[in-house]
N, C-alpha and C. Protein backbone atom coordinates (compact mmCIF):
# COMPACT_ATOMS: atom_id res chain seq x y z
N UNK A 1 40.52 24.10 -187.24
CA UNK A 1 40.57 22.94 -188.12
C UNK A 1 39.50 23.07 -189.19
N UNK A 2 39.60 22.77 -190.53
CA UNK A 2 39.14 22.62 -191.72
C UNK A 2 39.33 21.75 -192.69
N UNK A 3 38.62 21.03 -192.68
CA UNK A 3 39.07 19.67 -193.80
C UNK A 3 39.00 20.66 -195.07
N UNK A 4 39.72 19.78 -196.12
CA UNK A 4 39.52 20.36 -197.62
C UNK A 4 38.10 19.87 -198.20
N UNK A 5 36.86 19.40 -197.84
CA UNK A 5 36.02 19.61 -198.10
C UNK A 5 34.80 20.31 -198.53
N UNK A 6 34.46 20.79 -199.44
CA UNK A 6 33.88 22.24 -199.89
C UNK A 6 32.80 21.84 -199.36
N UNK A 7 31.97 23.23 -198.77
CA UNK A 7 30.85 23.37 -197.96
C UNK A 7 29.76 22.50 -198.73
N UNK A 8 29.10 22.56 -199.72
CA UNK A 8 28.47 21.42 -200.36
C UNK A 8 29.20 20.15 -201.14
N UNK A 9 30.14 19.61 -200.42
CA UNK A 9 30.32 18.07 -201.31
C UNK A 9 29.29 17.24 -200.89
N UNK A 10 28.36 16.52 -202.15
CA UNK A 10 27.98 15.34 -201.87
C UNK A 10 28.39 13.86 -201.55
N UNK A 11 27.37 13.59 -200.31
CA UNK A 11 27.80 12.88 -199.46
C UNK A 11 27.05 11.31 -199.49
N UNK A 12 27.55 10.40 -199.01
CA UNK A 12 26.71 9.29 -199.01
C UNK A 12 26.15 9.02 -197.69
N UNK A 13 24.64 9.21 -197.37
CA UNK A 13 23.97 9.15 -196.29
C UNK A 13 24.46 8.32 -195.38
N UNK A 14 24.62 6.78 -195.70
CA UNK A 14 24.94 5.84 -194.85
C UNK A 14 26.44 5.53 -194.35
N UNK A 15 26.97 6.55 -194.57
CA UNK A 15 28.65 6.64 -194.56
C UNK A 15 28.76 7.56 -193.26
N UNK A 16 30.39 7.34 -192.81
CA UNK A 16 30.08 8.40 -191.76
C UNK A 16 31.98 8.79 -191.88
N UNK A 17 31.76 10.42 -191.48
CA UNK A 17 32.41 11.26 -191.76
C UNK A 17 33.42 11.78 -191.14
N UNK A 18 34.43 12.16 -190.95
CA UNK A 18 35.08 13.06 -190.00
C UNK A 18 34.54 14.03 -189.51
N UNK A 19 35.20 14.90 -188.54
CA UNK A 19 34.52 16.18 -188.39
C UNK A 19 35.11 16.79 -189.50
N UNK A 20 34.56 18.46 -189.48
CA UNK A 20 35.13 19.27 -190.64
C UNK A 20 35.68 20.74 -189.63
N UNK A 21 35.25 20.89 -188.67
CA UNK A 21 35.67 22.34 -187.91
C UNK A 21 35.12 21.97 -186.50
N UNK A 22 36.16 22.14 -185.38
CA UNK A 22 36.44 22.29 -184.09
C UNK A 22 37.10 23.40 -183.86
N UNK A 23 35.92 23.85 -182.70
CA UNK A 23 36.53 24.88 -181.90
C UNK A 23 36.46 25.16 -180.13
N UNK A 24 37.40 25.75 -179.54
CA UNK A 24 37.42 24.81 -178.18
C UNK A 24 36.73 27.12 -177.47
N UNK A 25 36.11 26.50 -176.23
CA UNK A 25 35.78 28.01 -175.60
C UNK A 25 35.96 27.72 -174.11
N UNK A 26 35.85 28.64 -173.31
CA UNK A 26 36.23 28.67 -171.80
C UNK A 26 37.12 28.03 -171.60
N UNK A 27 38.43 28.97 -172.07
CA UNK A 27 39.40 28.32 -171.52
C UNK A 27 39.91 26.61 -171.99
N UNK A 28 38.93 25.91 -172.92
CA UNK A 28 39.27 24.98 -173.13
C UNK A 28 38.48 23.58 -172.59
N UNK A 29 37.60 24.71 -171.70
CA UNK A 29 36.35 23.40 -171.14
C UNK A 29 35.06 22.91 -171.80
N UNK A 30 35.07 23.93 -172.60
CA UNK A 30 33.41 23.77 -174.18
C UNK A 30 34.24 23.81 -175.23
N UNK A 31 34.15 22.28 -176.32
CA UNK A 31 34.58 21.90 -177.45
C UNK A 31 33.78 21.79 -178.37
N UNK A 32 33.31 22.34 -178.89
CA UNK A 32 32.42 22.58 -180.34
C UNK A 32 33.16 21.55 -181.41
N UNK A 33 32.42 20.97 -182.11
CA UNK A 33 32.77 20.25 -183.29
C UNK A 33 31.62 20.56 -184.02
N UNK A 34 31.70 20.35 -185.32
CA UNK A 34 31.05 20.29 -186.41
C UNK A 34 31.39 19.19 -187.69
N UNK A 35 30.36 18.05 -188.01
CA UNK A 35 31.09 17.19 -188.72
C UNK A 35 29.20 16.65 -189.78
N UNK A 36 29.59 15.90 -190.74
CA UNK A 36 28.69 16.25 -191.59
C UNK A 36 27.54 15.03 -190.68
N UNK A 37 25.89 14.73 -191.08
CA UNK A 37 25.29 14.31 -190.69
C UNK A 37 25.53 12.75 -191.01
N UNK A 38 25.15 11.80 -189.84
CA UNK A 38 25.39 10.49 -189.98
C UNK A 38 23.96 9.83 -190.06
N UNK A 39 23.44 9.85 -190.31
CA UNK A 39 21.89 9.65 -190.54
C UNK A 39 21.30 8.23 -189.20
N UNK A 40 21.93 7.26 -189.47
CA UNK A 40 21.66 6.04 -189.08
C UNK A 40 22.04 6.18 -187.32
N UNK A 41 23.60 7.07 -187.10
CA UNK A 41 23.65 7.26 -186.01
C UNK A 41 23.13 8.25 -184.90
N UNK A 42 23.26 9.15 -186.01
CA UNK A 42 22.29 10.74 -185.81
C UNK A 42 20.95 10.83 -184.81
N UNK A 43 19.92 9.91 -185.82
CA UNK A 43 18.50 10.21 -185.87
C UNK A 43 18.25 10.23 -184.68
N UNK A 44 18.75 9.12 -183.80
CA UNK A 44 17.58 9.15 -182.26
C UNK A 44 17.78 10.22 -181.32
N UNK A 45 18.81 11.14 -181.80
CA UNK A 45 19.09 12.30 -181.38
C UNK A 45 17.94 13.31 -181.86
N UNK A 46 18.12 13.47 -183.20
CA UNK A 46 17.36 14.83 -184.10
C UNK A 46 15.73 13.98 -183.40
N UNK A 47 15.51 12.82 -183.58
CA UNK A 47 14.07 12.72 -183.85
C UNK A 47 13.76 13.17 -182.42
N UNK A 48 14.11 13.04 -180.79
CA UNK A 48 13.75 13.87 -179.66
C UNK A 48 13.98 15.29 -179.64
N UNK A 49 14.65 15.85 -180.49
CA UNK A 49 14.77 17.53 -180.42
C UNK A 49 13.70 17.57 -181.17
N UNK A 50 13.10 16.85 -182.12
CA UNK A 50 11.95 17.08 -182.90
C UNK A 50 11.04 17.02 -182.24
N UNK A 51 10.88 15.88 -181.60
CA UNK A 51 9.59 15.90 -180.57
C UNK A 51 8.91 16.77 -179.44
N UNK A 52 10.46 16.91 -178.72
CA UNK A 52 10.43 18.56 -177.89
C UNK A 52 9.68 19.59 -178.46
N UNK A 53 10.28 20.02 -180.08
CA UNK A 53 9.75 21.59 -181.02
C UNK A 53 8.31 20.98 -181.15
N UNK A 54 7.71 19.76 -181.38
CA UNK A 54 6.35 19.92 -181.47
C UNK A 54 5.89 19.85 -180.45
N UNK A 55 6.30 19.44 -178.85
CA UNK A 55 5.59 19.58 -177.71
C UNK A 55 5.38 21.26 -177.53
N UNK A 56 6.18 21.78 -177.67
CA UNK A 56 6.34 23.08 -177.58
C UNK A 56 5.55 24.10 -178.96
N UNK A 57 4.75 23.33 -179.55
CA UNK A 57 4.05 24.20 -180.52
C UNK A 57 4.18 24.70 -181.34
N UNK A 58 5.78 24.85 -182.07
CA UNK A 58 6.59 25.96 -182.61
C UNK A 58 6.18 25.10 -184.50
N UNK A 59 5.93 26.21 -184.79
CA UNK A 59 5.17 25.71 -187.02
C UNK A 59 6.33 25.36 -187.58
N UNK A 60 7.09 24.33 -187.62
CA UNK A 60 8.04 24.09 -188.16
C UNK A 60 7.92 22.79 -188.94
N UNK A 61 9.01 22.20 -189.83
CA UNK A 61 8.96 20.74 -190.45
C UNK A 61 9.23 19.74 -189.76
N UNK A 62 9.35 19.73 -188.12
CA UNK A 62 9.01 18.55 -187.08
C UNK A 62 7.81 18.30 -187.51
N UNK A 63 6.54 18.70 -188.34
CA UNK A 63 5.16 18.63 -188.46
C UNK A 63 5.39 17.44 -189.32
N UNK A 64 5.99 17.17 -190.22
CA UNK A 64 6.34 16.03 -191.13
C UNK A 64 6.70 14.66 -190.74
N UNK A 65 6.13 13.71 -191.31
CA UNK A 65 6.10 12.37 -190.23
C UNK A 65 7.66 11.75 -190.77
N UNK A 66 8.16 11.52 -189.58
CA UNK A 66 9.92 11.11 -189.37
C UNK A 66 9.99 10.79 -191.05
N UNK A 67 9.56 9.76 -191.23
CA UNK A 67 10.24 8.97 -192.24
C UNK A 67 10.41 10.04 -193.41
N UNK A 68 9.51 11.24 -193.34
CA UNK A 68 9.91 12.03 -194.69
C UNK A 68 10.45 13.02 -194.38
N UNK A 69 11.31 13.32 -192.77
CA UNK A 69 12.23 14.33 -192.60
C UNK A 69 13.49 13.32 -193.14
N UNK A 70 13.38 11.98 -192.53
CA UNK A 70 14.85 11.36 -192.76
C UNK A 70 15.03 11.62 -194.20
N UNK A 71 14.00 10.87 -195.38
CA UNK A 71 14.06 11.49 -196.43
C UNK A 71 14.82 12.72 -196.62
N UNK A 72 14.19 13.56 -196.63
CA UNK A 72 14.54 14.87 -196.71
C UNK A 72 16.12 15.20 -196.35
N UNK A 73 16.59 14.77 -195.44
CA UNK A 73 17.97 15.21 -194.89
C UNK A 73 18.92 14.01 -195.53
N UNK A 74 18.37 12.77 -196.34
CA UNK A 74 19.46 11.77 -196.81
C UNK A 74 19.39 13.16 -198.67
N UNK A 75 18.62 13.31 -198.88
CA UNK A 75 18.28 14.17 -200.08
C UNK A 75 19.41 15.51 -199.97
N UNK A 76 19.15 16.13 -198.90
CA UNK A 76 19.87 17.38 -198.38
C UNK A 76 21.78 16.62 -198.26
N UNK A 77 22.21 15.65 -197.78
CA UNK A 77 23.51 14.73 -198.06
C UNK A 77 24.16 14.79 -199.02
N UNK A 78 23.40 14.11 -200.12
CA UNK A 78 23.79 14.11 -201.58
C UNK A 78 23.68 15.20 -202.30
N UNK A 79 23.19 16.20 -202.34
CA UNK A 79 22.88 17.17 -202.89
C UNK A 79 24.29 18.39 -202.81
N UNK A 80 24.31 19.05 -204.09
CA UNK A 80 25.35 20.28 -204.67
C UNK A 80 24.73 21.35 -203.62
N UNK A 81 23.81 21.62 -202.89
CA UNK A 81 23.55 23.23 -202.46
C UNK A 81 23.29 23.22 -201.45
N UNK A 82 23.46 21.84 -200.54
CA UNK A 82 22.63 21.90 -199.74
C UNK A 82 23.52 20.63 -197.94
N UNK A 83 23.14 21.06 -197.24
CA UNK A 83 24.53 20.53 -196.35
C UNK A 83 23.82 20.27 -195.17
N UNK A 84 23.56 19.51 -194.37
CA UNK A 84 23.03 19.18 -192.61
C UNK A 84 24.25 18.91 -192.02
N UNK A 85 24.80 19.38 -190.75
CA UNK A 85 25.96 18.79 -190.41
C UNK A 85 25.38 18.67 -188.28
N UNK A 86 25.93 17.76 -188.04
CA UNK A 86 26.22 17.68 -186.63
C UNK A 86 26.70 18.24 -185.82
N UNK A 87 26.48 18.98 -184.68
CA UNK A 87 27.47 19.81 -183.45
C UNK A 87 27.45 18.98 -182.80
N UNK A 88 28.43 18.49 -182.15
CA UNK A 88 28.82 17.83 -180.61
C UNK A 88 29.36 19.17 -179.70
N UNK A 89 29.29 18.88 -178.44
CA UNK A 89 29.75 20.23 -177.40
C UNK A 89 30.35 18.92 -176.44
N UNK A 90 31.67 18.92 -176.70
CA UNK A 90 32.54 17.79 -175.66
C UNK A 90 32.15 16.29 -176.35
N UNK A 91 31.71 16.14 -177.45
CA UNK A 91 31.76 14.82 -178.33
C UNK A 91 30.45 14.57 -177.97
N UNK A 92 29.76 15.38 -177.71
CA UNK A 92 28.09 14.86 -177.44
C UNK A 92 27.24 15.22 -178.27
N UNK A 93 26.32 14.92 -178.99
CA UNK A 93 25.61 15.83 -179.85
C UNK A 93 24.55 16.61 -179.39
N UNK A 94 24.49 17.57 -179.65
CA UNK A 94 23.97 18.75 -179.29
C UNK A 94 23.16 19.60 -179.82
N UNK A 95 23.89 19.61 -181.34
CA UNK A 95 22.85 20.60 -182.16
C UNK A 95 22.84 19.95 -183.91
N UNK A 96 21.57 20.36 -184.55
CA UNK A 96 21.67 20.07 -186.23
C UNK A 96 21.69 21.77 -186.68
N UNK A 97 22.55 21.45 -187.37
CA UNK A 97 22.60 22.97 -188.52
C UNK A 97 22.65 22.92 -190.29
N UNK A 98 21.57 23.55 -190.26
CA UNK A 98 21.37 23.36 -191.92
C UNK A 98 21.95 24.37 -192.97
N UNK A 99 22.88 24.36 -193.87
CA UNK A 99 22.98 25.78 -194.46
C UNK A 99 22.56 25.11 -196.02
N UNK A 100 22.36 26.33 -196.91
CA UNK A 100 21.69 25.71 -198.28
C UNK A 100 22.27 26.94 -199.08
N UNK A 101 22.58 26.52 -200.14
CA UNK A 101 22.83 28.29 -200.90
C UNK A 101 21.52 28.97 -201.32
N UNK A 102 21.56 30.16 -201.17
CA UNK A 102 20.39 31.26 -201.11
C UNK A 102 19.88 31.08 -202.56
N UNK A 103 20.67 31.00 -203.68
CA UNK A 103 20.01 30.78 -205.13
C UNK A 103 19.13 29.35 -205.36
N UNK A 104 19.18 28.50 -204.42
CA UNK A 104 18.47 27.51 -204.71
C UNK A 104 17.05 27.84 -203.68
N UNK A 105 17.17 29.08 -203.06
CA UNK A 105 15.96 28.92 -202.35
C UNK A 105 14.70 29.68 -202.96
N UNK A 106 15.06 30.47 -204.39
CA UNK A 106 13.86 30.89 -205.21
C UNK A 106 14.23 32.75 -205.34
N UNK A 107 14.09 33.36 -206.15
CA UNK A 107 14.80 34.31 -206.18
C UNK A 107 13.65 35.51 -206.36
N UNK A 108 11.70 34.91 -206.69
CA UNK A 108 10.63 35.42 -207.23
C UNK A 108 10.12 36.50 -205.97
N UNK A 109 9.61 37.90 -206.17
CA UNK A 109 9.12 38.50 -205.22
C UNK A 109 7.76 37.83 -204.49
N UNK A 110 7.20 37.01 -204.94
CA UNK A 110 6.20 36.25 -204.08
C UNK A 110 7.00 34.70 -203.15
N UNK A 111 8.06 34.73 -203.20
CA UNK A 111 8.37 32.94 -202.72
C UNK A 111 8.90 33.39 -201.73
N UNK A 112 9.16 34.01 -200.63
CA UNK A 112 9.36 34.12 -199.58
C UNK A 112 9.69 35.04 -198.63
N UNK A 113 10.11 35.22 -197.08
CA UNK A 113 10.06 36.45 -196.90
C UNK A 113 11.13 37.06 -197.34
N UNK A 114 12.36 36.14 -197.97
CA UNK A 114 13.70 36.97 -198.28
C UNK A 114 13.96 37.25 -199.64
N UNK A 115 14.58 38.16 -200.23
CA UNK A 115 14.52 38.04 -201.40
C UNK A 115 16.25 37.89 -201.36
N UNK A 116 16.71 36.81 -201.91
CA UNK A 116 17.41 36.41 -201.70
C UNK A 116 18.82 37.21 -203.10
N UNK A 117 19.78 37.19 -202.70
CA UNK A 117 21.20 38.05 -203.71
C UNK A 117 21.95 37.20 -203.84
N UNK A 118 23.18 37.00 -204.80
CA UNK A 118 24.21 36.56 -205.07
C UNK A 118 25.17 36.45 -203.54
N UNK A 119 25.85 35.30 -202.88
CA UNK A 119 26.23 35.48 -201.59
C UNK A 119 25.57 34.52 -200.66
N UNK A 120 24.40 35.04 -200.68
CA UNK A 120 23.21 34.78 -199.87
C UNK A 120 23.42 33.30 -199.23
N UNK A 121 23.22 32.78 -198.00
CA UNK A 121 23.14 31.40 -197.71
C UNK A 121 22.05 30.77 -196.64
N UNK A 122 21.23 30.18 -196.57
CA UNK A 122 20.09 30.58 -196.01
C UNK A 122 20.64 29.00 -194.68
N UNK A 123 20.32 29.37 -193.24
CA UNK A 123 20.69 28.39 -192.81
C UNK A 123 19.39 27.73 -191.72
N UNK A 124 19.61 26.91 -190.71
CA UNK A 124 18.47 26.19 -190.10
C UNK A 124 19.25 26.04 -188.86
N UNK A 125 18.19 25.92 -187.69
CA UNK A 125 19.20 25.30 -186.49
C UNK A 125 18.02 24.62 -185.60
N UNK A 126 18.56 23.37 -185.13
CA UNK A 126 17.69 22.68 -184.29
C UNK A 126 18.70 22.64 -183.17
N UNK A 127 18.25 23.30 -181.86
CA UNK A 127 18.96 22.60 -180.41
C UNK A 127 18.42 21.89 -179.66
N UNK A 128 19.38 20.98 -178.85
CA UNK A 128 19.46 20.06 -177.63
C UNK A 128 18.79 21.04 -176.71
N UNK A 129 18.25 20.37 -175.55
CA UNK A 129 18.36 20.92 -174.15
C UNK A 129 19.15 21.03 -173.43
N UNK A 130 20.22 20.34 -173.80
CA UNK A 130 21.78 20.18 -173.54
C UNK A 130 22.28 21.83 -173.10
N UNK A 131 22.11 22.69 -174.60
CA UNK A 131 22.71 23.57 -175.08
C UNK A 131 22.25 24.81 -173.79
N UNK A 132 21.09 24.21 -173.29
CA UNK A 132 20.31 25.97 -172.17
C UNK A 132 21.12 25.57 -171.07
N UNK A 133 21.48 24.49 -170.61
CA UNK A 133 22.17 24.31 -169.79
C UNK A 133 24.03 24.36 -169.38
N UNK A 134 24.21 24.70 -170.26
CA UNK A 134 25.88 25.21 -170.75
C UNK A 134 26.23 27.11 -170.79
N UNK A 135 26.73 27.45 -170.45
CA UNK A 135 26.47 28.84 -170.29
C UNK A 135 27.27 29.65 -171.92
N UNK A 136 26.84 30.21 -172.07
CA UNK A 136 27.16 30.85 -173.42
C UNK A 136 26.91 29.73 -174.47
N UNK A 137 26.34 28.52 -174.31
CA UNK A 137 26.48 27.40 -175.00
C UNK A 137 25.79 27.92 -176.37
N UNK A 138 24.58 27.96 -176.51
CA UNK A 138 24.40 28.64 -177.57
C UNK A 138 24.97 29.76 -178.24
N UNK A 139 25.45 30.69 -177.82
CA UNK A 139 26.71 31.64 -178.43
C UNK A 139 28.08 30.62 -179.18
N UNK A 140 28.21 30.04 -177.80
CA UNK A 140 29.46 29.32 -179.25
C UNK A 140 28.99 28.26 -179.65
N UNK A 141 27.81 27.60 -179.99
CA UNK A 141 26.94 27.33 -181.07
C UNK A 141 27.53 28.25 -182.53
N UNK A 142 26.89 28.90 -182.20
CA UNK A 142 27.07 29.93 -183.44
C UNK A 142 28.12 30.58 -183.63
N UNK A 143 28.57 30.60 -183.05
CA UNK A 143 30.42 31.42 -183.17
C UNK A 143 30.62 30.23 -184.54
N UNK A 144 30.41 29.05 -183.67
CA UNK A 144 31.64 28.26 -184.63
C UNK A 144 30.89 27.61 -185.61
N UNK A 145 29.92 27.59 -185.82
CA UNK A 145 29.49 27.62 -187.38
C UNK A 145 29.19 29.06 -188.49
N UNK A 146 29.54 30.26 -187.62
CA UNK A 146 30.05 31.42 -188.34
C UNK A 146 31.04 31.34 -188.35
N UNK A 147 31.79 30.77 -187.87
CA UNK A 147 33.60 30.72 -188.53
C UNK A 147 33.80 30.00 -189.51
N UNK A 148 32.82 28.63 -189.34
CA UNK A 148 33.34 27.88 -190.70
C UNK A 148 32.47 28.37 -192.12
N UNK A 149 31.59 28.49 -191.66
CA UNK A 149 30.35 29.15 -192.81
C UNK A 149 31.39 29.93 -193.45
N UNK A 150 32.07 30.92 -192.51
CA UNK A 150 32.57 32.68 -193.64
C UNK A 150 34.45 31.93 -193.92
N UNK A 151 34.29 30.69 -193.59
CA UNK A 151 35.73 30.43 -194.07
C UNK A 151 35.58 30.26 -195.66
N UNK A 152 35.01 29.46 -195.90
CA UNK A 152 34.50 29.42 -197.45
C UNK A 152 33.95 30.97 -198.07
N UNK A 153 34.81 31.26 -199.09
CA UNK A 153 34.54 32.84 -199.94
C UNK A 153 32.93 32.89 -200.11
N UNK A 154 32.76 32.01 -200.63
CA UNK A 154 31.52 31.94 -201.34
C UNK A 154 30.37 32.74 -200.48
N UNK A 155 30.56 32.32 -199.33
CA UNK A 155 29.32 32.65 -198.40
C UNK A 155 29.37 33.95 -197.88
N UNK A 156 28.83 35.21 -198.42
CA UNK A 156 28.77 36.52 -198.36
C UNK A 156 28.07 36.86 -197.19
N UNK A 157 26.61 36.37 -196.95
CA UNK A 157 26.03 36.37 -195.96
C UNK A 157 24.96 35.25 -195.65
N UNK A 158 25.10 35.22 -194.15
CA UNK A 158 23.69 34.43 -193.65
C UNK A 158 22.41 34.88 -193.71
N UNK A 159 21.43 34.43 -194.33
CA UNK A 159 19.92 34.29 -193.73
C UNK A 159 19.33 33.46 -193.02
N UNK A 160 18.71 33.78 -191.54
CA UNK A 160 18.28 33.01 -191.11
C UNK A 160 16.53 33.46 -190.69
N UNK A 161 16.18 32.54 -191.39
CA UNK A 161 14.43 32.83 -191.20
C UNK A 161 13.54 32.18 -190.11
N UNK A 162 13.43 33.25 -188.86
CA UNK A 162 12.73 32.68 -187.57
C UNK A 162 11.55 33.04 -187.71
N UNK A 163 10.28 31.83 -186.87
CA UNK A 163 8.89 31.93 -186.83
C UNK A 163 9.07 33.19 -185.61
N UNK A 164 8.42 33.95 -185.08
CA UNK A 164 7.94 35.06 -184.30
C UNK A 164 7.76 34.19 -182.71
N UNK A 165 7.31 33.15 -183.21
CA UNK A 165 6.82 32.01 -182.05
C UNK A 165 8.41 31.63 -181.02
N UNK A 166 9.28 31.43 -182.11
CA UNK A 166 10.41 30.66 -181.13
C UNK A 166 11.39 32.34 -181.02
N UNK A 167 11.51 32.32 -179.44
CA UNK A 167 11.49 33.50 -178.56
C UNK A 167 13.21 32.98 -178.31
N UNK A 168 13.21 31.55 -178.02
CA UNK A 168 14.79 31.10 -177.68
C UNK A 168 15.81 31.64 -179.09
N UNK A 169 15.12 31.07 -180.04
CA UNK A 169 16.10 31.28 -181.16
C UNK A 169 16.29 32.56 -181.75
N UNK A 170 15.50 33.36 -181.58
CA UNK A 170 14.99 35.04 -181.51
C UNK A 170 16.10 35.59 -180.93
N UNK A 171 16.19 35.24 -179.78
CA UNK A 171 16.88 35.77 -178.76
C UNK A 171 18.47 35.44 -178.69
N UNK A 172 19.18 34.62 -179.42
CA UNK A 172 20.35 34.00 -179.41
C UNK A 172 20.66 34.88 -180.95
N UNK A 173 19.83 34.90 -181.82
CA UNK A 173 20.30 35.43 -183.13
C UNK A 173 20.29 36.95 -182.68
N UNK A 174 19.67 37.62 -181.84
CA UNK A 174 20.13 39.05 -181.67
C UNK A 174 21.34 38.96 -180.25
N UNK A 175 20.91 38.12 -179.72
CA UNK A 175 22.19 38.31 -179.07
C UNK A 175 24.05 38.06 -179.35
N UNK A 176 24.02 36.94 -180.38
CA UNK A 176 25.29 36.68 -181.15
C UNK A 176 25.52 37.96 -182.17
N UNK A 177 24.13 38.86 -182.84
CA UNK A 177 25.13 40.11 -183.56
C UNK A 177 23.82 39.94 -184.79
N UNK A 178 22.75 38.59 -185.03
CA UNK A 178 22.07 39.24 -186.07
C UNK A 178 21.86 40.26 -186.52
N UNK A 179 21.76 40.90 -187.51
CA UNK A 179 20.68 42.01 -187.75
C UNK A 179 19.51 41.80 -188.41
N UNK A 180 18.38 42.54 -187.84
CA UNK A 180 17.35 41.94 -188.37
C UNK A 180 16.89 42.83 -189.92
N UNK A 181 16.08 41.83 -190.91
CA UNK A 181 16.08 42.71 -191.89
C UNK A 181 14.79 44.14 -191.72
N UNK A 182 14.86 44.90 -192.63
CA UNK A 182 13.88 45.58 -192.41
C UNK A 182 13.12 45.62 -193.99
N UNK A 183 13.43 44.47 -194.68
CA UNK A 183 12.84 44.65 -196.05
C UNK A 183 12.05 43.77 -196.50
N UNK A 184 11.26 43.21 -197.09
CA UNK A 184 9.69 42.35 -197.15
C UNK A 184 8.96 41.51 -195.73
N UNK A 185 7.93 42.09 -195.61
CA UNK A 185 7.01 41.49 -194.74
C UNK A 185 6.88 40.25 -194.53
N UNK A 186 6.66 38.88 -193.81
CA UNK A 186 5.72 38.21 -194.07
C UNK A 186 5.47 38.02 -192.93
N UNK A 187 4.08 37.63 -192.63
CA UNK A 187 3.09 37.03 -191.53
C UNK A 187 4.01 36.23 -190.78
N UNK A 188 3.90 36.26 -189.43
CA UNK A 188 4.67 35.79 -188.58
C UNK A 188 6.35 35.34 -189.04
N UNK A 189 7.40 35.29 -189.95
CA UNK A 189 8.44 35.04 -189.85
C UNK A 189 9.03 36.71 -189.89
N UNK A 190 9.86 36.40 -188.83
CA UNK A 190 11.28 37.50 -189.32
C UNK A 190 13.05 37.27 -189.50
N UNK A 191 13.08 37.93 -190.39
CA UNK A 191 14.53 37.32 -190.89
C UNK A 191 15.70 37.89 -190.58
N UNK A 192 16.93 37.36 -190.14
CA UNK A 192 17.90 37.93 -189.74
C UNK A 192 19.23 37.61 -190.55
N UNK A 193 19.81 38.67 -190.58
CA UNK A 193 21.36 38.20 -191.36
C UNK A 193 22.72 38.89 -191.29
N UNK A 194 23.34 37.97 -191.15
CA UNK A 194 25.01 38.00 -190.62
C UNK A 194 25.49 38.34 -192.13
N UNK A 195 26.29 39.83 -192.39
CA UNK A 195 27.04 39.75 -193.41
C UNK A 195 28.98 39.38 -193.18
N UNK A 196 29.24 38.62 -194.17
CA UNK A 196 30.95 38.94 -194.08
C UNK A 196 32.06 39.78 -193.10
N UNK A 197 30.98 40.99 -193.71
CA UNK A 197 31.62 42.49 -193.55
C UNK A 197 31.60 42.44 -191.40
N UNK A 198 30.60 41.87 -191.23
CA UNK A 198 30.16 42.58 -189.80
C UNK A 198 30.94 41.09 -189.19
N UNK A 199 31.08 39.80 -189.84
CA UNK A 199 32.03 38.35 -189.21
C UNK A 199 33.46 39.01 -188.97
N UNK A 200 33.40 39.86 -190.08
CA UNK A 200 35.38 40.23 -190.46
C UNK A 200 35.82 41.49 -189.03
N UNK A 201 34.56 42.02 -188.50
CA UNK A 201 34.71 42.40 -187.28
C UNK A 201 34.76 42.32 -186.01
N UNK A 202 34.05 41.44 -186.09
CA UNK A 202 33.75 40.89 -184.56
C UNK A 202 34.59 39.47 -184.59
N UNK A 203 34.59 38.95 -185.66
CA UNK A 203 35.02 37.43 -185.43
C UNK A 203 36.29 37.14 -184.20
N UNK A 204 37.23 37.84 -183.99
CA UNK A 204 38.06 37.56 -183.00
C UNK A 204 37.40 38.01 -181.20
N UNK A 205 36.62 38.84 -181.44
CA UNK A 205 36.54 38.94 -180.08
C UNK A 205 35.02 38.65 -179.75
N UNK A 206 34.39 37.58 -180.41
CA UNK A 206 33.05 36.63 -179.81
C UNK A 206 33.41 36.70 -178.56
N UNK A 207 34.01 35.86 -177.98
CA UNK A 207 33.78 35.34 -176.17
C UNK A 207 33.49 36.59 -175.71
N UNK A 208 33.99 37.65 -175.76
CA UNK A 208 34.03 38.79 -175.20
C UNK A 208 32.76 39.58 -175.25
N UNK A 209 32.62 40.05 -176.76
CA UNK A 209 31.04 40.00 -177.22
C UNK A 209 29.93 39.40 -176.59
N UNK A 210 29.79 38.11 -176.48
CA UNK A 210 28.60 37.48 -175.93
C UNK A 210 28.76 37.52 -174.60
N UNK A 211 29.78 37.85 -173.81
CA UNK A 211 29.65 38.39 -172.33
C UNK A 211 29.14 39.51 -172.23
N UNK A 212 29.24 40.80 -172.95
CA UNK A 212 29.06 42.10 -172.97
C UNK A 212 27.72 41.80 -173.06
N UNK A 213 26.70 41.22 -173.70
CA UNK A 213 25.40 41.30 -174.34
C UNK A 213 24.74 40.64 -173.29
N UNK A 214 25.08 39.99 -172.01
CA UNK A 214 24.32 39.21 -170.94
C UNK A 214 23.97 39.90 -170.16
């Protein structure tokens, strides 16, 4: 399923949405949805996965006091480049995923560790505790926002930029098929990225894949 909605339409924060992409795994017993962020209904979800990442130490923008993440993600709504959407796993929410287009993220050899190309889409992921407790749950996490991500032409490839610190999310991006880059340094982040080329291969036989890799 795919609404006709283009990956960045702006949205009105306080509105709430359909989903945009469901996908069902095991047989039909793990239902992945993906539908855009509801802010008002959302939050008391995101703001305890937030609280968790700072109990847990990890340098991220949980460091930012609520009211100017909500900011931030009603901003990220309305916005041409830029998209937060909701996972439910069986209509529950579960996970936030951020994708942004790579040209809005700075293109200068000093602004970050990626140097970002035409294609490029740089994304974010916050999980539930929900998700460690579901088996492959995080795999089809990501299955099915790489299906909808590479359904849209536009999106050539993923970047996803992990702190060194978070070992969970490390570990799920090489285990779903990242590759990691091997081109600009920076101090503690390393970056990983899913091209087209390597979705247009594997994309049918994920379940299978992420069994092989356990």
């Amino acid at each position: 399923m795919n609404t006709t909605l283009s990956l960045y339409t702006p949205l009105v924060p306080g509105n709430k949405y359909d989903p945009v992409y469901r996908q069902s795994f095991a047989k039909g017993n793990v239902t992945i949805t993906l539908r855009p962020l509801q802010l008002t209904e959302d939050w008391p979800f995101i703001s305890r996965w937030l609280l968790r990442e700072i109990t847990r130490k990890l340098p991220m923008t949980s460091h930012l006091p609520e009211k100017h993440l909500r900011e931030t993600y009603s901003i990220m709504l309305e916005c041409d480049f830029a998209q937060p959407l909701m996972g439910l796993i069986n209509e529950q929410p579960a996970f936030l995923i951020e994708i942004c287009h790579g040209e809005k993220q700075g293109n200068g050899l000093d602004e970050g560790p990626h140097d970002f190309i035409s294609g490029d889409h740089s994304i974010r992921l916050l999980l539930s505790p929900t998700i460690t407790h579901i088996r492959h749950g995080g795999d089809y996490t990501l299955f099915t926002c790489l299906h909808y991500f590479f359904s849209f032409n536009e999106v050539q490839r993923l970047v996803w930029e992990l702190h060194e610190r978070d070992r969970q999310l490390l570990q799920l991006a090489q285990h779903v098929g990242f590759d990691k880059s091997i081109g600009r340094r920076w101090q503690g982040i390393q970056v990983y990225l899913y091209s087209r080329e390597k979705y247009q291969l594997l994309s049918d036989i994920y379940p299978r894949y992420a069994q092989k890799q356990t």
